[in-house]
Protein backbone atom coordinates (compact mmCIF):
# COMPACT_ATOMS: atom_id res chain seq x y z
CA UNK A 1 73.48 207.62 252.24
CA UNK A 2 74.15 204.57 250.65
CA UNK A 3 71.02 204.23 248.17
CA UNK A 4 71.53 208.13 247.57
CA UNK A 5 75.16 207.16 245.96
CA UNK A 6 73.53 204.40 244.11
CA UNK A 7 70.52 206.66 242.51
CA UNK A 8 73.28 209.31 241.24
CA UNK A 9 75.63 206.38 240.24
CA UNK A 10 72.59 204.95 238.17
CA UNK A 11 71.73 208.44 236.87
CA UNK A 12 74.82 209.38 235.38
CA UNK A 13 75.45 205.75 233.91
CA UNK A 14 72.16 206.43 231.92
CA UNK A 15 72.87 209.71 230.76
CA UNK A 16 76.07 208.40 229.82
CA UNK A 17 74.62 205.57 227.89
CA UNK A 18 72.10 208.05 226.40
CA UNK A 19 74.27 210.31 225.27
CA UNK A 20 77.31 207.81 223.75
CA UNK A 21 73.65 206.46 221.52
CA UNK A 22 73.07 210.20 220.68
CA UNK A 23 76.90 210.50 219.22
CA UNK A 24 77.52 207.11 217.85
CA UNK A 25 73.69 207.39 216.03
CA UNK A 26 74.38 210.60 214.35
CA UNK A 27 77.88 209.95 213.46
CA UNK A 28 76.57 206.97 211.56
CA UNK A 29 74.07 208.99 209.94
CA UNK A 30 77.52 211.61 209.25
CA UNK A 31 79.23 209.15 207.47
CA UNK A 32 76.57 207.21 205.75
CA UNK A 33 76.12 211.56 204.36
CA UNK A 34 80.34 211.36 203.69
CA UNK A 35 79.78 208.27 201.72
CA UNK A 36 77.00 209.33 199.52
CA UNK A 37 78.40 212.69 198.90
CA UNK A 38 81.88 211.02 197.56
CA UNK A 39 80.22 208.46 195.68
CA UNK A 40 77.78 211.30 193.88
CA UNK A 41 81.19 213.20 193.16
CA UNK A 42 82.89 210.42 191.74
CA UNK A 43 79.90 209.49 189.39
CA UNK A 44 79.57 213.38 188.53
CA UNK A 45 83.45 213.40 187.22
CA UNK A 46 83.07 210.20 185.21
C-alpha cells in the first residue's frame, strides 16, 4: 500500500512540474510577443 501512495504521489508531482514548465514557457514566449508588438507600435507612430 505504501509504495502504491508513493508511485501516485511521484506521478502527480511530475505532471505538476511538467505542466507549471508548459505555462511558465509559453507565457514567456506571450510576453516576449506583448513586448515586440508594443515596441513595433510605438516605432510605427513615431
Amino acid at each position: 500500500m505504501s509504495n502504491t501512495w508513493k508511485i501516485h504521489m511521484l506521478t502527480l508531482i511530475s505532471f505538476l512540474v511538467g505542466t507549471s514548465q508548459f505555462v511558465i514557457s509559453s507565457s514567456g514566449d506571450w510576453i516576449v510577443h506583448l513586448a515586440w508588438n508594443f515596441r513595433r507600435r510605438k516605432a510605427d507612430s513615431n
